[in-house]
Every structure is written in structure tokens, then in C-alpha cells.
C-alpha atoms as a PDB file:
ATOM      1  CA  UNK A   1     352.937  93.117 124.372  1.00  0.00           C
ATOM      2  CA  UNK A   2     352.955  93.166 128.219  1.00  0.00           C
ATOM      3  CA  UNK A   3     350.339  94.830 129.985  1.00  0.00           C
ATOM      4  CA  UNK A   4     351.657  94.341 133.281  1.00  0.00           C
ATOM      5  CA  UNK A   5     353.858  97.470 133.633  1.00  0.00           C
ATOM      6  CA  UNK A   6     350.503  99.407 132.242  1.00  0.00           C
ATOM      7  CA  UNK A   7     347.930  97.948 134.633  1.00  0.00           C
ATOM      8  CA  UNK A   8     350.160  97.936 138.099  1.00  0.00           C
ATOM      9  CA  UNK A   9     350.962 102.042 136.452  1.00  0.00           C
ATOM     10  CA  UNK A  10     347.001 102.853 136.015  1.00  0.00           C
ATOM     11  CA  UNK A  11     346.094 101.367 139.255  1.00  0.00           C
ATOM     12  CA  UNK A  12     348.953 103.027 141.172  1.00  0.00           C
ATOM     13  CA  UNK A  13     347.785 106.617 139.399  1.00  0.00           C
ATOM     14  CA  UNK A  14     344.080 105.974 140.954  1.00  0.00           C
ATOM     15  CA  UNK A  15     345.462 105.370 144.019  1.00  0.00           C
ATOM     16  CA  UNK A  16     347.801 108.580 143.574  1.00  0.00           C
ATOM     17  CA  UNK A  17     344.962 110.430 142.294  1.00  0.00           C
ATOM     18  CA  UNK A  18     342.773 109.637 145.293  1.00  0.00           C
ATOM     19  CA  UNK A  19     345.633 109.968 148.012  1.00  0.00           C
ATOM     20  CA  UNK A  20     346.110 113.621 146.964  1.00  0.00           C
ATOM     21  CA  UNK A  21     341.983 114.105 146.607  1.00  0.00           C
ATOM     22  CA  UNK A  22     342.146 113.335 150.058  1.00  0.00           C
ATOM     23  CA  UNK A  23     345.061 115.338 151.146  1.00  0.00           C
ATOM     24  CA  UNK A  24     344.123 118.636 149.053  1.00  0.00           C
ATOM     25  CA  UNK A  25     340.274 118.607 149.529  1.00  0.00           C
ATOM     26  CA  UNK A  26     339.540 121.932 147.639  1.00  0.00           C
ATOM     27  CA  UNK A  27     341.005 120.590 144.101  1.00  0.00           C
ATOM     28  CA  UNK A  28     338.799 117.590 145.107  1.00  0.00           C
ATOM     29  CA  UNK A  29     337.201 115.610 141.597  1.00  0.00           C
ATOM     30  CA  UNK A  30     334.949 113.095 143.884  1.00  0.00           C
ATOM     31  CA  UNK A  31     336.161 109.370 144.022  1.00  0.00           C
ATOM     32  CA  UNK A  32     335.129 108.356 141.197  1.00  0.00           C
ATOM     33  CA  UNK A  33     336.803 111.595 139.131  1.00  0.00           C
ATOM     34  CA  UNK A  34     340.041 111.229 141.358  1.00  0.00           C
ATOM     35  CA  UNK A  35     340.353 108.016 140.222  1.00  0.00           C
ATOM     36  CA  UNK A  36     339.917 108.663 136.460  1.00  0.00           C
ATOM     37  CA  UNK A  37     342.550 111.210 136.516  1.00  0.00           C
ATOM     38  CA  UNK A  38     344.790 109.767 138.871  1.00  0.00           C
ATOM     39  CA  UNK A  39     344.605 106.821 136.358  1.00  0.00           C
ATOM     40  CA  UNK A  40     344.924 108.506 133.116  1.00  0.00           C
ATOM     41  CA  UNK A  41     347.901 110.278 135.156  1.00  0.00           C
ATOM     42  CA  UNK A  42     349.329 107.163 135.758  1.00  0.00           C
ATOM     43  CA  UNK A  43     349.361 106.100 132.512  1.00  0.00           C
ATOM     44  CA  UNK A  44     351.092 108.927 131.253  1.00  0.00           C
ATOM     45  CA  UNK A  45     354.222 109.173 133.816  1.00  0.00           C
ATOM     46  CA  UNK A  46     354.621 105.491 133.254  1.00  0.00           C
ATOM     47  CA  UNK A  47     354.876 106.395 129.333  1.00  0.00           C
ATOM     48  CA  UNK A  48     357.168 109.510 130.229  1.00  0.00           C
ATOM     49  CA  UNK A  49     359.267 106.969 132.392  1.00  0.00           C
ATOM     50  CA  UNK A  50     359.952 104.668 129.661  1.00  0.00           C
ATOM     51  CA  UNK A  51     360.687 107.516 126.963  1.00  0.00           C
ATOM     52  CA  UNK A  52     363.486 108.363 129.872  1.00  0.00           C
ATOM     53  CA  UNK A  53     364.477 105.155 130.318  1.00  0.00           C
ATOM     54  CA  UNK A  54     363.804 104.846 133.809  1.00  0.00           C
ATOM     55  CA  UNK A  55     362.518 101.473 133.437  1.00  0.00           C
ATOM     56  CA  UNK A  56     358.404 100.599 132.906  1.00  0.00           C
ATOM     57  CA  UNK A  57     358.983  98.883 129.801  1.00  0.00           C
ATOM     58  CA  UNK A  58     358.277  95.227 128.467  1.00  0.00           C
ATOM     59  CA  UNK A  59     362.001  94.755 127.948  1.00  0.00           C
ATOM     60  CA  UNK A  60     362.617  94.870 131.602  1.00  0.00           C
ATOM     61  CA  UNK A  61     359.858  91.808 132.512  1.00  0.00           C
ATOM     62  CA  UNK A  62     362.029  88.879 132.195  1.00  0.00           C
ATOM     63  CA  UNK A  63     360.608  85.315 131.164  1.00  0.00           C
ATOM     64  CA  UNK A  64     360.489  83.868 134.531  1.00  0.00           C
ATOM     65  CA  UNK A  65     358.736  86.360 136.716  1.00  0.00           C
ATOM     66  CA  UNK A  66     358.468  90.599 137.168  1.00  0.00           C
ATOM     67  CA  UNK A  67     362.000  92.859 137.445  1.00  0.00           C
ATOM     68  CA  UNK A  68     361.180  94.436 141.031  1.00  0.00           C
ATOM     69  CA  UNK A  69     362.779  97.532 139.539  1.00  0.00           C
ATOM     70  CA  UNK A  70     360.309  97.341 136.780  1.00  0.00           C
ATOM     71  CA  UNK A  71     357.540  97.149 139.691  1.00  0.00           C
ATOM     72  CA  UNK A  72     358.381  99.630 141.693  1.00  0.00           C
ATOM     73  CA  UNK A  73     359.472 102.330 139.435  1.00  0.00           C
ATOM     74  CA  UNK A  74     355.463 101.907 137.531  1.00  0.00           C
ATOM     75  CA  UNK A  75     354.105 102.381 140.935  1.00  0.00           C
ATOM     76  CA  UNK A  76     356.059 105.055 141.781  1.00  0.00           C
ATOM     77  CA  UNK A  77     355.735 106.529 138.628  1.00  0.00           C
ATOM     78  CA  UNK A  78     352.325 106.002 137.843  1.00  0.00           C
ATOM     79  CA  UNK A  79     351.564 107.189 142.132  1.00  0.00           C
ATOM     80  CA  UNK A  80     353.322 110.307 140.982  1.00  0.00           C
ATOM     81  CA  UNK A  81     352.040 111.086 137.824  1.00  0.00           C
ATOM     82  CA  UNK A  82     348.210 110.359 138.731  1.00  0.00           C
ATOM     83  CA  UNK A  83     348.151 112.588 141.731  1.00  0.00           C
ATOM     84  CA  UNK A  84     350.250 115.712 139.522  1.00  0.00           C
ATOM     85  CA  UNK A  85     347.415 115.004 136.884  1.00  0.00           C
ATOM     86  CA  UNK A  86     344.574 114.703 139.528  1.00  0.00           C
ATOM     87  CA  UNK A  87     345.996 117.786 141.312  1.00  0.00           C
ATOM     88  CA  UNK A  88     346.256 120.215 137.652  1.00  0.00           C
ATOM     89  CA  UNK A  89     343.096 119.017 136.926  1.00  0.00           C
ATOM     90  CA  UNK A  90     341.328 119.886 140.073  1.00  0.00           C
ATOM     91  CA  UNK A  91     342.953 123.463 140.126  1.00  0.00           C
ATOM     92  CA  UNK A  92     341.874 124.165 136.707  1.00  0.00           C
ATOM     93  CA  UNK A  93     338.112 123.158 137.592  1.00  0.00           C
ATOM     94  CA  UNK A  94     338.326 125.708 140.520  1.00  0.00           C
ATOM     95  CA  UNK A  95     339.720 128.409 138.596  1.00  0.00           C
ATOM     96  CA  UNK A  96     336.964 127.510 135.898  1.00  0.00           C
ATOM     97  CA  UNK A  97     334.400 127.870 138.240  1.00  0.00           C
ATOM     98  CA  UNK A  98     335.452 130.851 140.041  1.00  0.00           C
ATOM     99  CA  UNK A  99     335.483 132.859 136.170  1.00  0.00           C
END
């Protein structure tokens, strides 16, 4: 198995995560939160890529280096995914804590 596509898509979802923390202060989860989400996140649209076939699999990582394709669509894919995961998280903390 090749964990490449999963660590470049769990990196790019803390990065995601903390981008839109930054951008949307009020759904906010800290740094350290941001990043947990945003990575989790990650994970997860890189997953949801694959199942669509949108590239982020093993398959596409060829024996002598990294399918750019394969690159870019985990980071944009996991950047996407780990700030829409960061974001729902951080509006259902607010709404918790406004009940």
C-alpha cells in the first residue's frame, strides 16, 4: 500500500482546515482543533475522490516517480474536504453552545 496519496491528502486538509479557521473566525476550533479536523477532513474527501474515481489512488503512482494528477487532485481534495469538515464542525460547536 502507498501512503503517499494519504499523507500529501491529511496534510493538505490541516492546511484547509486552518485556512478557513482563519478566514471564518466565529466557527474557529483553535490551531490545534483546525488542524485535527481539517485533517480528518482531508482524509475523507481524498477517500470520496477515489470512490469517484477522480484519481487519489495507489493505482495512479507509477513505479518511477508521483502522477502530478494524482498530486494535485489529493491536495485539492483533501484542501477542500478539511476546510468543509473544519467549517460543519465549527458551526455545530456554536450552535451547541448557544442551546
Amino acid at each position: 500500500m502507498d501512503y503517499l496519496p494519504l499523507i500529501i491528502s491529511l496534510v493538505s486538509g490541516a492546511i484547509g482546515g486552518n485556512i478557513v479557521g482563519a478566514i471564518a473566525k466565529s466557527i474557529s476550533l483553535g490551531t490545534a482543533g483546525n488542524s485535527v479536523a481539517g485533517a480528518l477532513g482531508g482524509g475523507i474527501g481524498q477517500w470520496i475522490l477515489a470512490a469517484l474515481g477522480a484519481g487519489g489512488t495507489a493505482a495512479s503512482v507509477q513505479a518511477t516517480g508521483v502522477d502530478l494528477n494524482t498530486v494535485i487532485s489529493n491536495v485539492l481534495g483533501g484542501g477542500a474536504g478539511g476546510g468543509i469538515l473544519m467549517a460543519v464542525i465549527g458551526v455545530i460547536k456554536n450552535a451547541m453552545n448557544k442551546a
